[in-house]
Structures are given as C-alpha cells and as structure tokens.
N, C-alpha and C. Protein backbone atom coordinates (compact mmCIF):
# COMPACT_ATOMS: atom_id res chain seq x y z
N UNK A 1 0.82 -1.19 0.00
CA UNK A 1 0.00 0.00 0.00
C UNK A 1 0.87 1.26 0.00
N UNK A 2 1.86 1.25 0.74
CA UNK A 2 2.95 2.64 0.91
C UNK A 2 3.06 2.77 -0.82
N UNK A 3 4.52 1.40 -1.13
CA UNK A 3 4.37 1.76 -2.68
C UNK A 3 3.70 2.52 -3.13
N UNK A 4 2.03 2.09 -3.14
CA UNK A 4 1.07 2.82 -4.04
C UNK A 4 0.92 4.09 -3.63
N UNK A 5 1.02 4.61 -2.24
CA UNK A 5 0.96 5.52 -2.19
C UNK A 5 1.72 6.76 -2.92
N UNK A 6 2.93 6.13 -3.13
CA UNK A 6 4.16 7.16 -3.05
C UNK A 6 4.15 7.04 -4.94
N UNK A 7 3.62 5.73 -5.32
CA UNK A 7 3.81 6.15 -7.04
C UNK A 7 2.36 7.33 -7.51
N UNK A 8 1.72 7.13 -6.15
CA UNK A 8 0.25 8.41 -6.75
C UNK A 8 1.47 9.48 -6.52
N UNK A 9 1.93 9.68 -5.46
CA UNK A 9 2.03 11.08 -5.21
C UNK A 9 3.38 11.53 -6.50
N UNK A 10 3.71 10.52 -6.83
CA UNK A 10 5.00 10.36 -7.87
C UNK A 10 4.16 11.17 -9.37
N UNK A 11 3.22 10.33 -9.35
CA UNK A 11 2.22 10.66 -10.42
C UNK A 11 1.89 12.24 -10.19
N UNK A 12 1.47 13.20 -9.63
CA UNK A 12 0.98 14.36 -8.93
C UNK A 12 2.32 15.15 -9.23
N UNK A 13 3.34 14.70 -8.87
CA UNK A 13 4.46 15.53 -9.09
C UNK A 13 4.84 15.33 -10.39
N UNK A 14 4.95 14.75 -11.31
CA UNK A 14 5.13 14.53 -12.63
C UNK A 14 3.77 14.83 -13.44
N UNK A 15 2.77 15.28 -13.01
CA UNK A 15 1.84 15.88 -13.65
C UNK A 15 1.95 17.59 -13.22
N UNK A 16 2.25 18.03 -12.40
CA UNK A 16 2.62 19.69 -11.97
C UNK A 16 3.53 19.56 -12.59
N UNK A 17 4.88 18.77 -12.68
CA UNK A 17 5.80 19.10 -13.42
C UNK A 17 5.49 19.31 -14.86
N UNK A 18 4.72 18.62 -15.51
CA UNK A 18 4.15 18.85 -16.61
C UNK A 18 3.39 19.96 -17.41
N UNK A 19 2.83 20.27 -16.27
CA UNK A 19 2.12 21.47 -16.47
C UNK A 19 2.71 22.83 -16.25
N UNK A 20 3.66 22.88 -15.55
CA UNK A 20 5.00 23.95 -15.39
C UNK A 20 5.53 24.33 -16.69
N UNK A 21 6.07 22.95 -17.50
CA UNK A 21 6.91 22.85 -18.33
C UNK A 21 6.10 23.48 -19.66
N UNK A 22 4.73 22.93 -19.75
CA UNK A 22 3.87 23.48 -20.76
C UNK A 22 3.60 25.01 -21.22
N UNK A 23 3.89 25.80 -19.85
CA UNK A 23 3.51 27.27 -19.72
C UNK A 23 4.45 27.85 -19.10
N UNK A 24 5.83 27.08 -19.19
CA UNK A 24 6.83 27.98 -18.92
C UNK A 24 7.70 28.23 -20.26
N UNK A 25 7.22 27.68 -21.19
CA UNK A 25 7.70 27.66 -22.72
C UNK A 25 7.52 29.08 -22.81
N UNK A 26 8.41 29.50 -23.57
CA UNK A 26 7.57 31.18 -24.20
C UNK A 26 7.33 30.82 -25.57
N UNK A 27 7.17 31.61 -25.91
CA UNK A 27 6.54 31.85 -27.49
C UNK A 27 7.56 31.84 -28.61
N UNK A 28 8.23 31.31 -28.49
CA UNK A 28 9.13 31.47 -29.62
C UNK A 28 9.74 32.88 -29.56
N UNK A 29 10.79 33.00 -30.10
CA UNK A 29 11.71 34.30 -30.72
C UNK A 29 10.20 35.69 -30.75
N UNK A 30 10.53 36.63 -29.95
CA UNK A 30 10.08 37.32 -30.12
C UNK A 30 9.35 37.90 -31.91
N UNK A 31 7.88 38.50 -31.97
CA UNK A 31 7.66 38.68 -33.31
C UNK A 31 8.91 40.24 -33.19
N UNK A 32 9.34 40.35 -35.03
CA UNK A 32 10.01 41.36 -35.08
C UNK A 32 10.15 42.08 -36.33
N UNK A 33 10.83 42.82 -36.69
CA UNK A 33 10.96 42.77 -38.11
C UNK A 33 11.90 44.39 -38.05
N UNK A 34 12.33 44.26 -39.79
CA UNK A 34 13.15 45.49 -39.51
C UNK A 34 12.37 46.50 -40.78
N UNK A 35 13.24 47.64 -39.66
CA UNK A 35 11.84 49.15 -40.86
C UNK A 35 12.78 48.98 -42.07
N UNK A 36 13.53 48.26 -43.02
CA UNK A 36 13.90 48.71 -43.91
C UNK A 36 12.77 47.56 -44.92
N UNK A 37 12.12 46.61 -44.32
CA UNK A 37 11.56 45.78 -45.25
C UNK A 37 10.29 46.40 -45.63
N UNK A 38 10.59 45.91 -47.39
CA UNK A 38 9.76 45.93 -48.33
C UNK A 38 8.16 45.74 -47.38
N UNK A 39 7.16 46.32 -47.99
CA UNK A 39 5.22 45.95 -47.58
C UNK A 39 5.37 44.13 -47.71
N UNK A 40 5.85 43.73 -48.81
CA UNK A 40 5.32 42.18 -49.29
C UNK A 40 6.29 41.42 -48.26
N UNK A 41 7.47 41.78 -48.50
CA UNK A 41 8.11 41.17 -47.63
C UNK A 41 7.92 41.10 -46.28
N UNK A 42 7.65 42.13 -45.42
CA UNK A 42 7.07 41.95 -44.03
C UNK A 42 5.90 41.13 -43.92
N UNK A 43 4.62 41.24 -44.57
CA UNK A 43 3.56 40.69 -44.61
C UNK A 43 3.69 39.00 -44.72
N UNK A 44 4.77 38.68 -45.70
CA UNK A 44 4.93 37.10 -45.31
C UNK A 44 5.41 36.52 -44.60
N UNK A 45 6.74 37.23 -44.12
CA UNK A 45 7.14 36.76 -42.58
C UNK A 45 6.17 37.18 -41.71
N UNK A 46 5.32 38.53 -41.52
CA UNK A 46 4.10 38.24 -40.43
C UNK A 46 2.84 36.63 -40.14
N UNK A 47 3.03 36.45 -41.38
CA UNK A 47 1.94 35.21 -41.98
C UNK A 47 2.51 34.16 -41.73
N UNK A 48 4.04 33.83 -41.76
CA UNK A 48 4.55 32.79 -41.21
C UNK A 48 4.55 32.77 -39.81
N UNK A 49 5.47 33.76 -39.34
CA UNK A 49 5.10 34.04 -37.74
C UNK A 49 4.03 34.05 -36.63
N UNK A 50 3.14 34.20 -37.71
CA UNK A 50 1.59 34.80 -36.61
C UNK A 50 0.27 32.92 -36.80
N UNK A 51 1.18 32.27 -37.91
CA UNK A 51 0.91 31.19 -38.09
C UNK A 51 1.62 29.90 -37.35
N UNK A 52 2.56 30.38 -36.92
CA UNK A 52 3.33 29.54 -36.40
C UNK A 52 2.69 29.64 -34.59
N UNK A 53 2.56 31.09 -34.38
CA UNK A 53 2.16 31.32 -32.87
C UNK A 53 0.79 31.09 -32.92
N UNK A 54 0.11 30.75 -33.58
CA UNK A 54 -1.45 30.03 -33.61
C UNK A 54 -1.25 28.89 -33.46
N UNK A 55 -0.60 28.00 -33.98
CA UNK A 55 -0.07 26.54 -34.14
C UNK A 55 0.04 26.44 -32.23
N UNK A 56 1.40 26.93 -32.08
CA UNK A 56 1.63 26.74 -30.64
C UNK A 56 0.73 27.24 -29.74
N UNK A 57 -0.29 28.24 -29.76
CA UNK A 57 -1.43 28.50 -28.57
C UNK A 57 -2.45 27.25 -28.82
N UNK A 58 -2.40 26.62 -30.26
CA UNK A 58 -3.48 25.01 -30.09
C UNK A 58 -2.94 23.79 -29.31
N UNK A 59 -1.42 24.08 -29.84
CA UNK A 59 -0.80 23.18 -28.82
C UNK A 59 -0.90 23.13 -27.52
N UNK A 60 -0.92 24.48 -27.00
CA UNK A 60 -1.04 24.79 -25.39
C UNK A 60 -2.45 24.48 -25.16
N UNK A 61 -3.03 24.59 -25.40
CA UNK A 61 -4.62 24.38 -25.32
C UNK A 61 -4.61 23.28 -25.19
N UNK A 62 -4.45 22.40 -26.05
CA UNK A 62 -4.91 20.91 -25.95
C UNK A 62 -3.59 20.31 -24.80
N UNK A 63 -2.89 20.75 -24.40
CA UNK A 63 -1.70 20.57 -23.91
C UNK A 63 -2.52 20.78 -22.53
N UNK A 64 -3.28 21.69 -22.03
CA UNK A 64 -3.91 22.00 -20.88
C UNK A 64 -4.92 21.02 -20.66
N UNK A 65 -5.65 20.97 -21.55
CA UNK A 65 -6.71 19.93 -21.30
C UNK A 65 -6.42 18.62 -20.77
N UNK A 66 -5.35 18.13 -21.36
CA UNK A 66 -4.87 16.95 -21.14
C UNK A 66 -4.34 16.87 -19.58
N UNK A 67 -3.62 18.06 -19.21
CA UNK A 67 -2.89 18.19 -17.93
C UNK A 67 -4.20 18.63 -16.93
N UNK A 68 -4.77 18.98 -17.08
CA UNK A 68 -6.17 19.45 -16.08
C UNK A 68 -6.85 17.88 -16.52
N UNK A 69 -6.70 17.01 -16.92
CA UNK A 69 -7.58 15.42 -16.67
C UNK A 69 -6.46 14.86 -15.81
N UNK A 70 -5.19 14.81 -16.71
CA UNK A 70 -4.76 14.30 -15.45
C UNK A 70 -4.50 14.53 -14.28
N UNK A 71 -4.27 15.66 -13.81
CA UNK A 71 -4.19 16.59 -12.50
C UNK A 71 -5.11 16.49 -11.29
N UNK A 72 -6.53 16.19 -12.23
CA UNK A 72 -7.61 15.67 -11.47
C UNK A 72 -7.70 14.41 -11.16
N UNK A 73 -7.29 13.30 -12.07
CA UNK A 73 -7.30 11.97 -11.96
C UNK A 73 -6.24 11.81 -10.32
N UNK A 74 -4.80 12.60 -10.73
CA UNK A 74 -3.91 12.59 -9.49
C UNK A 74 -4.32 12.65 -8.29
N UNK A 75 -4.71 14.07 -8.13
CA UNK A 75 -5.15 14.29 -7.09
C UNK A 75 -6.58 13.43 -6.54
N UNK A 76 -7.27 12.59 -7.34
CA UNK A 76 -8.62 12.10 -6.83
C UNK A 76 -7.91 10.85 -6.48
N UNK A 77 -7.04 10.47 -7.17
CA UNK A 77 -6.21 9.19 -6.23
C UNK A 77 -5.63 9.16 -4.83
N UNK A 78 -4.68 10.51 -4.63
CA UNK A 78 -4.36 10.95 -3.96
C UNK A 78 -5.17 11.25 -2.61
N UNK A 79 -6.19 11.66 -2.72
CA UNK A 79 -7.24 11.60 -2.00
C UNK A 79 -7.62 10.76 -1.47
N UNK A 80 -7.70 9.55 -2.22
CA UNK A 80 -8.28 8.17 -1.68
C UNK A 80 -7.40 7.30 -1.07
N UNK A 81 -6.11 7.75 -1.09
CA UNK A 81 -4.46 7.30 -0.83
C UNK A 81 -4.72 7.59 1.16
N UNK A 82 -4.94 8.45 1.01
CA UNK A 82 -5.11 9.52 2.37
C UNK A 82 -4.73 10.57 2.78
N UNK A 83 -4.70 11.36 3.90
CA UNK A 83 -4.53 12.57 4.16
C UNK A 83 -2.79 12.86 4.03
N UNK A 84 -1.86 11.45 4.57
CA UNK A 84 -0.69 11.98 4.26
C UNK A 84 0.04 12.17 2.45
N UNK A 85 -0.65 11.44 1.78
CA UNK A 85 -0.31 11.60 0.62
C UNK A 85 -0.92 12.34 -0.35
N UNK A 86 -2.53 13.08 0.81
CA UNK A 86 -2.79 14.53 0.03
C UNK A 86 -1.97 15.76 0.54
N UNK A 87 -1.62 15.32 1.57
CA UNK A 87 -0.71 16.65 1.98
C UNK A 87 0.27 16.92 1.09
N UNK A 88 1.14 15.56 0.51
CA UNK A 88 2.45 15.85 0.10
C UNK A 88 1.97 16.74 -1.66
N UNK A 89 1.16 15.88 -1.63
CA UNK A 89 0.73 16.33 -3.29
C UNK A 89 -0.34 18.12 -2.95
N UNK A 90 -0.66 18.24 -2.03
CA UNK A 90 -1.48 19.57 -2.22
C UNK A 90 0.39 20.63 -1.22
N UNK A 91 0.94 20.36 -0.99
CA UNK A 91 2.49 21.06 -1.01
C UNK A 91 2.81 21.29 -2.45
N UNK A 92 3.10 20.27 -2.69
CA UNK A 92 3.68 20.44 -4.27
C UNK A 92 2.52 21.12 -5.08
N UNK A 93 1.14 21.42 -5.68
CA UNK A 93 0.51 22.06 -5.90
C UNK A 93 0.78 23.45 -5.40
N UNK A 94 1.10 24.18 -3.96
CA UNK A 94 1.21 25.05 -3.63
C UNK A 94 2.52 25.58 -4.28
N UNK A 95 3.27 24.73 -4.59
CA UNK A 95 4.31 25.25 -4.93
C UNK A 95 4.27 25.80 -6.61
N UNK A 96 3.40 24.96 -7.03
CA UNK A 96 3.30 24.75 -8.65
C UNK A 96 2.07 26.51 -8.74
N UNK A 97 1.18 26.54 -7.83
CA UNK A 97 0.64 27.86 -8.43
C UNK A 97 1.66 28.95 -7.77
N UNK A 98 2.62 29.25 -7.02
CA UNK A 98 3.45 29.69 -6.58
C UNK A 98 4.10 30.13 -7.70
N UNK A 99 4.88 28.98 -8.54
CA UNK A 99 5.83 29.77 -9.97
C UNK A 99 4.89 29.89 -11.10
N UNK A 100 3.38 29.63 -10.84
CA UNK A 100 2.42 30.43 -11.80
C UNK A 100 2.39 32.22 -11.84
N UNK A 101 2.25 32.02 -10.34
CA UNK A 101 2.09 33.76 -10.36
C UNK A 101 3.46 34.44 -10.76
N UNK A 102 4.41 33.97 -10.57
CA UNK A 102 5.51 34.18 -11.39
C UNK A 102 6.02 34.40 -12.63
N UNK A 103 5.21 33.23 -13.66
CA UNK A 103 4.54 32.94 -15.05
C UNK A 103 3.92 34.39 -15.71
N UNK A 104 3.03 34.37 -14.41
CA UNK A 104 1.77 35.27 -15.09
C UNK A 104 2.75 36.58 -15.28
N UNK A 105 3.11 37.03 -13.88
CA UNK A 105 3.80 38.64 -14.28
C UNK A 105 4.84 38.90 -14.95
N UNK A 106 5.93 37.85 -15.41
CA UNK A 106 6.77 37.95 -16.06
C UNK A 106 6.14 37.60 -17.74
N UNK A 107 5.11 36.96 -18.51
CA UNK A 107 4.21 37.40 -18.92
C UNK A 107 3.65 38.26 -19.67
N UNK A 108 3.38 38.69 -18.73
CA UNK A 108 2.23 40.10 -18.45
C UNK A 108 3.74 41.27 -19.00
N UNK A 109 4.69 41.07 -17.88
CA UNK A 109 6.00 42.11 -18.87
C UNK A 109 6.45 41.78 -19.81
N UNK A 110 6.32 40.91 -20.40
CA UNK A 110 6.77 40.54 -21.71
C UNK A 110 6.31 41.08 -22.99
N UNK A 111 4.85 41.19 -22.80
CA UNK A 111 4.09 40.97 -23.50
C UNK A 111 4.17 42.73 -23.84
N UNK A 112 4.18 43.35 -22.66
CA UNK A 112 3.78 44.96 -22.68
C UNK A 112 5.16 45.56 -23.32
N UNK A 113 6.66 44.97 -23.01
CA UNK A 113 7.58 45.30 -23.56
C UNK A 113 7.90 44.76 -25.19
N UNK A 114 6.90 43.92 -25.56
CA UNK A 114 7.34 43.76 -27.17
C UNK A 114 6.18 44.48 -27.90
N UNK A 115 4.96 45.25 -27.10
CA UNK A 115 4.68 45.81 -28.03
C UNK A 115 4.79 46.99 -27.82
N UNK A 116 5.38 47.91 -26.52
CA UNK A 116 6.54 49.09 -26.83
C UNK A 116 7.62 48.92 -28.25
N UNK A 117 8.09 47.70 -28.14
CA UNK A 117 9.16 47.24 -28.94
C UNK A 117 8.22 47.48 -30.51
N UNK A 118 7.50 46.96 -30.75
CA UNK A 118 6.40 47.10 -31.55
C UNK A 118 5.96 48.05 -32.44
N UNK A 119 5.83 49.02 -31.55
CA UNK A 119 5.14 50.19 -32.18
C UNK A 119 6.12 51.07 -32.23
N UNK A 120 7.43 51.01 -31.42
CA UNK A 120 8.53 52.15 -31.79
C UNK A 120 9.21 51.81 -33.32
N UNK A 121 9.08 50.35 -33.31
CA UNK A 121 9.48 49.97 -35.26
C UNK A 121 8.55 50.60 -36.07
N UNK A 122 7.31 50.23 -35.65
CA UNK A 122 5.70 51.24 -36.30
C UNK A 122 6.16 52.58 -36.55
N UNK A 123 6.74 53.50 -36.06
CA UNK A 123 6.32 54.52 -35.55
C UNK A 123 8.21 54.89 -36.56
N UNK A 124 8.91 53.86 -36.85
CA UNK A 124 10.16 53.83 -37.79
C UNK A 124 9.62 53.66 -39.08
N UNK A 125 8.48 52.65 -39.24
CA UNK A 125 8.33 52.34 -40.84
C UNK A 125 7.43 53.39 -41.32
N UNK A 126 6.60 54.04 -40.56
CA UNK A 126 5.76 55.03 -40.83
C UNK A 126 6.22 56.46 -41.67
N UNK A 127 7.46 56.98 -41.00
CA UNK A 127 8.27 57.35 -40.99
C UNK A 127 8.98 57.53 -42.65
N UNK A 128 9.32 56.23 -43.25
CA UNK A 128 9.81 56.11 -44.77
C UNK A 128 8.71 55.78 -45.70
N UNK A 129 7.41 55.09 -44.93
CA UNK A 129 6.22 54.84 -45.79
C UNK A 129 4.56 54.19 -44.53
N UNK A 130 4.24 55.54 -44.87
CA UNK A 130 2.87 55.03 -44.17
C UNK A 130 2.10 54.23 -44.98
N UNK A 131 1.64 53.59 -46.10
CA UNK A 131 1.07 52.49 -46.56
C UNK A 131 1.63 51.69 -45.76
N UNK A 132 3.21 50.90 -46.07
CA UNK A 132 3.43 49.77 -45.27
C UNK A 132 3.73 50.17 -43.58
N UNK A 133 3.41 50.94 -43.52
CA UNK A 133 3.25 51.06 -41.55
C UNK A 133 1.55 50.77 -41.41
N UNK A 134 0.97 50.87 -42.14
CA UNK A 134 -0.70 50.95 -42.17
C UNK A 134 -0.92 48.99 -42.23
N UNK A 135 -0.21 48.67 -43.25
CA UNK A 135 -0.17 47.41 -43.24
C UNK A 135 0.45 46.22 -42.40
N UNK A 136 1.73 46.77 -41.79
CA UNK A 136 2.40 46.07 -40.73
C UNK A 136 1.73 46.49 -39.41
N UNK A 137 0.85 47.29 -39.23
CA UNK A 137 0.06 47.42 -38.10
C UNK A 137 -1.06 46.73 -37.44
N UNK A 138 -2.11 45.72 -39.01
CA UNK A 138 -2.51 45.27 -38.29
C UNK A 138 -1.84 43.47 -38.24
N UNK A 139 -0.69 43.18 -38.64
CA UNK A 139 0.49 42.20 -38.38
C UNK A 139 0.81 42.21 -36.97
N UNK A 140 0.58 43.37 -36.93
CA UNK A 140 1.33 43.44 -35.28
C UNK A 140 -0.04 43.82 -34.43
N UNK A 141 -0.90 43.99 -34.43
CA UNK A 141 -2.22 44.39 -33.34
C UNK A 141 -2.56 42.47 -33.91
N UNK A 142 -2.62 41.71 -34.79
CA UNK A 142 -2.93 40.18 -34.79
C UNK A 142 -1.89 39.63 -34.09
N UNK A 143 -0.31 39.91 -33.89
CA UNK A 143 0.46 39.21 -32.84
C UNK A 143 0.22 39.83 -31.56
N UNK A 144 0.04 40.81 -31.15
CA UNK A 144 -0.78 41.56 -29.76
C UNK A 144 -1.47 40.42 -29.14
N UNK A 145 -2.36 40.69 -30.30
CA UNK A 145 -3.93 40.05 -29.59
C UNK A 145 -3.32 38.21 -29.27
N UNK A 146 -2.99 37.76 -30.31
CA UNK A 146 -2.76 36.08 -30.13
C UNK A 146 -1.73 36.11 -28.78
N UNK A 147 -0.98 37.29 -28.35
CA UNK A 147 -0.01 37.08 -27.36
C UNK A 147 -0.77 37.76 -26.06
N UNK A 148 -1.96 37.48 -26.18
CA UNK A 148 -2.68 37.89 -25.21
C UNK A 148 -3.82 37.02 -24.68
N UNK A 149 -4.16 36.36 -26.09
CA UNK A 149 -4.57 34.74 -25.87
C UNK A 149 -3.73 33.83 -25.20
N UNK A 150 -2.36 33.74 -25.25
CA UNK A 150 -0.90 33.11 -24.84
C UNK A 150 -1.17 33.03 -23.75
N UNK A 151 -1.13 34.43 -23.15
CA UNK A 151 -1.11 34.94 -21.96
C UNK A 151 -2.36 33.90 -20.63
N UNK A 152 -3.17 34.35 -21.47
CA UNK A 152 -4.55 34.22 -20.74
C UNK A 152 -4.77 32.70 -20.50
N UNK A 153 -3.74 31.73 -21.25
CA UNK A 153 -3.59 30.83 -21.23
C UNK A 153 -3.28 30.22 -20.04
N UNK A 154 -2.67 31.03 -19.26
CA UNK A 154 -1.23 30.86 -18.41
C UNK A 154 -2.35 31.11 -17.49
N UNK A 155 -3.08 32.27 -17.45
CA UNK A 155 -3.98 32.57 -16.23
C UNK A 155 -5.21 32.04 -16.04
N UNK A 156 -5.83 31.41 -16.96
CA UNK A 156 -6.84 30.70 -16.68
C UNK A 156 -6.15 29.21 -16.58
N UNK A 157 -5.39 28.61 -16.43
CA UNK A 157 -4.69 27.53 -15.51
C UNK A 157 -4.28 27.44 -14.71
N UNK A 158 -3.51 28.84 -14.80
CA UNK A 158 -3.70 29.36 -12.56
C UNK A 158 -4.91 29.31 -11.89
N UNK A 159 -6.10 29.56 -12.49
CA UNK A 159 -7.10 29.89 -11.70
C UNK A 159 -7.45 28.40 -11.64
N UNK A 160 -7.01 27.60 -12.83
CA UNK A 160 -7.82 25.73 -12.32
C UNK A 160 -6.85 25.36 -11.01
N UNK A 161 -5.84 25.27 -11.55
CA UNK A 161 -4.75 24.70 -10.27
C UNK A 161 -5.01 25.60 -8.85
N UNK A 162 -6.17 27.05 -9.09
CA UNK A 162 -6.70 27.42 -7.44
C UNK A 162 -7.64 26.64 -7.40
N UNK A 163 -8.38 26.31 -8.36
CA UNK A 163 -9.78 25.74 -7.95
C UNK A 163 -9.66 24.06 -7.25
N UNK A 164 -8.38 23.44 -8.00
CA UNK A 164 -7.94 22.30 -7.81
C UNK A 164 -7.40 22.39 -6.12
N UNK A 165 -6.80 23.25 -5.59
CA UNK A 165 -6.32 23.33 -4.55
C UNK A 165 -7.87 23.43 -3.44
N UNK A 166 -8.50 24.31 -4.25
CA UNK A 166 -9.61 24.69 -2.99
C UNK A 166 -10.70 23.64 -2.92
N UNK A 167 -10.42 22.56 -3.78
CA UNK A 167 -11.24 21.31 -3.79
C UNK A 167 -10.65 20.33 -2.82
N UNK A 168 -9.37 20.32 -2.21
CA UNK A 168 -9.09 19.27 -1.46
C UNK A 168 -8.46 20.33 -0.17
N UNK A 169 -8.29 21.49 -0.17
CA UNK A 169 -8.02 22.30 1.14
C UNK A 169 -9.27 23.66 1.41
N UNK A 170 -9.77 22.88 2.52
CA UNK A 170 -10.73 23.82 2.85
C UNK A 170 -10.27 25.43 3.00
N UNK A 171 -9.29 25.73 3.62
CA UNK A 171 -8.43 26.84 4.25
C UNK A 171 -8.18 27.77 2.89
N UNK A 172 -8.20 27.09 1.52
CA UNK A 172 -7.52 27.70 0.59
C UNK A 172 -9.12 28.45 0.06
N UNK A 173 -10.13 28.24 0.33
CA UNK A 173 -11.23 29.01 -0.43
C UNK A 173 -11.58 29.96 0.26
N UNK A 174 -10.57 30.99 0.75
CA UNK A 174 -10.50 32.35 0.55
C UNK A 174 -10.82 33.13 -0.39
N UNK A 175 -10.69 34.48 -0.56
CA UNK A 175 -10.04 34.81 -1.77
C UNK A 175 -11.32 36.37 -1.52
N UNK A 176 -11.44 37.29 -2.53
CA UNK A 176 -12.62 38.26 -2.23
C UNK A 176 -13.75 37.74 -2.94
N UNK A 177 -14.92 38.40 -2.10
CA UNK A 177 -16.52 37.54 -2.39
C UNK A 177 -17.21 38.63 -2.76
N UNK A 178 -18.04 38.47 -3.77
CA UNK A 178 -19.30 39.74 -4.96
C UNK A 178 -20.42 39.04 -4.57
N UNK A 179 -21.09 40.32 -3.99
CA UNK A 179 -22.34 40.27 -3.67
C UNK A 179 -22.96 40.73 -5.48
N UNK A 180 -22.26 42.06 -6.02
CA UNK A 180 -23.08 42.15 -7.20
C UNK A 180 -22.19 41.56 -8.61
N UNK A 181 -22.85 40.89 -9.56
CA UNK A 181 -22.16 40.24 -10.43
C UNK A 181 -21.68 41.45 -11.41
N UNK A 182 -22.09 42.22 -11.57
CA UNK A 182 -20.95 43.65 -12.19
C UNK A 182 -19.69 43.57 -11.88
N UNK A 183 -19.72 43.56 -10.21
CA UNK A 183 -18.07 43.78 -9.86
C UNK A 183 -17.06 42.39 -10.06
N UNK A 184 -18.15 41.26 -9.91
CA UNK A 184 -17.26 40.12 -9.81
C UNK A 184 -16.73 40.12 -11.52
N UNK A 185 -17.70 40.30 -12.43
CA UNK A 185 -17.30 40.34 -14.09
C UNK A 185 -15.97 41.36 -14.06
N UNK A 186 -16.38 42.48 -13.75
CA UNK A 186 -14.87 43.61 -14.29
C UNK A 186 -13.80 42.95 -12.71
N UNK A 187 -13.78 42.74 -11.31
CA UNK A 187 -12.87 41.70 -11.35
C UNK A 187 -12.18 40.51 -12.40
N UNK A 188 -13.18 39.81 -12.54
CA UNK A 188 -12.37 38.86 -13.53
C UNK A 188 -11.71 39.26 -14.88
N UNK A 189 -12.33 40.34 -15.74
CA UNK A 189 -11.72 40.40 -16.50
C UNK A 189 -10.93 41.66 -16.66
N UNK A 190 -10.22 42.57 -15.20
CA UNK A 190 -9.34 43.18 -14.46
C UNK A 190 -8.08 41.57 -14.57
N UNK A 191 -8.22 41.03 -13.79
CA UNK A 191 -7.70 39.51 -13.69
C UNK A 191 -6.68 39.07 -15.45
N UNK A 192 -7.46 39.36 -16.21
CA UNK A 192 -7.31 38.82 -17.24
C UNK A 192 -6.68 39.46 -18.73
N UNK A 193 -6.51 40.94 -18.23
CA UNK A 193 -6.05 41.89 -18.68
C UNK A 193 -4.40 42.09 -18.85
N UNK A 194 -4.12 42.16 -19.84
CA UNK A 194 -2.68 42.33 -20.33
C UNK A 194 -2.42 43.76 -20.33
C-alpha cells in the first residue's frame, strides 16, 4: 500500500511538473521585423510568424486539457491514498501555483515590452512609408492580440490549479466575495487583462 501511495504522489508531481513545463515555454523568438523591409516582404514573414504562434497557442490548449484530466485523476487518487499523501501532493501544488504567479507577471512584462518594442518599429516604418506602416500594423495588433490569448492561457490555468487546490483544502477558499455580479465580471476580467 505505501508503494502505491508514493507512485500516486510520484504521479501528482510529474503531472505539476508537466504542467510547469507546458507554460513555462515562451513563445518562440520574439515577433520582429526590420523598418527597412519591403510591404510584401514583411507581410509574409508576419503570416509565417503569426501562423506559427497560432499553431503553438493550439498546442497549449490541448496541452492543458490533457494536464487538467490528469491533475484531477492525481489528485482524486491521492485523495483516496489519504490525508498523508494529500498533503504531500497539495504542497507540491502550492508550490506549482506559486511559480504560476511568477509565469503570469513575467508574462504580463513581456508581453507589454514587445509591443513598446512594436510600435517604436511602427512609428520607424511610418516614418519612410505610411502604406506599409498601415499594413504592418494590423500584423502586429494580430500578434498583440494572439499574445494575449498566450497569456490568458497561463492565467486561466492558474485559476484551475486554485480551484484544484480549494477542492481538497478547505483553508484555501479564501479569496474576495461579490455580492453584485458587475463587480465580480470587471474583477475577472481586471484579472485577465494584459
């Protein structure tokens, strides 16, 4: 029975580890480009690039799904294991949304510093030709937005791995409480904001 215990909780830690590894990836090479390129030419490296970072947010997606079944499967074993081998596995959970919030704000700066980075090239190509600044603009407001989907990725799996925590630790379903659903909506999507 120990055995079994210790390959659940083995299981639990190799599933957080999993899920770490999934959303600690970044995005590939920053999007970029230089103000001396041609309209056609930017536009197809945007199309490769902005195709490639669609590819990888499906990956993460289905990459989550998979890790939120098993995460749950873990921990519902874990559970049934007993209290010492939910402890060890709801530690290691604490630890795992711990370098989430970490995730999230480093992130969250990432995201705000490449499209400073962004719009000061904008604001270069404009400069020798506003057609192709008109056109590489919305190249770059479509990598914005998908790197904001990225993002949100990261934070709505923080919020499962809270919900996962506050399902097996009573103590953890804290948090602030809305009496009116106005405030709880612009909370959440305050929350969710890049």
């Amino acid at each position: 029975m120990a055995g079994s215990a210790g390959y659940n909780s083995f299981m639990a830690t190799g599933d957080l580890t999993s899920a770490r590894n999934l959303f600690s990836v970044p995005h590939g090479k920053p999007f970029a480009f230089e103000p001396d390129w041609a309209g056609r030419e930017f536009q197809e490296a945007a199309k490769r690039y902005i195709s490639q970072f669609s590819e990888q947010i499906k990956h993460r997606k289905i990459g989550a799904i998979e890790q939120k079944r098993a995460l749950n499967i873990s921990f519902q074993h874990l559970s049934e294991k007993g209290a010492k081998s939910l402890a060890q596995g709801l530690m290691q959970l604490a630890e795992t949304i711990a370098q989430f919030e970490i995730l999230i704000e480093q992130g969250k700066a990432s995201l705000l510093q490449q499209q400073a980075e962004l719009d000061a090239a904008l604001a270069s190509v404009a400069s020798v030709s506003a057609s192709d600044a008109k056109l590489a603009r919305r190249s770059v407001n479509e990598f914005i937005e998908l790197g904001g989907v990225f993002h949100n990725e990261t934070v709505e799996f923080y919020y499962f791995l809270l919900a996962l925590q506050s399902e097996y630790t009573p103590d953890a379903r804290g948090g602030p409480s809305f009496d009116d659903p106005g405030m709880l909506g612009a909370y959440l999507r305050d929350q969710l904001k890049v």
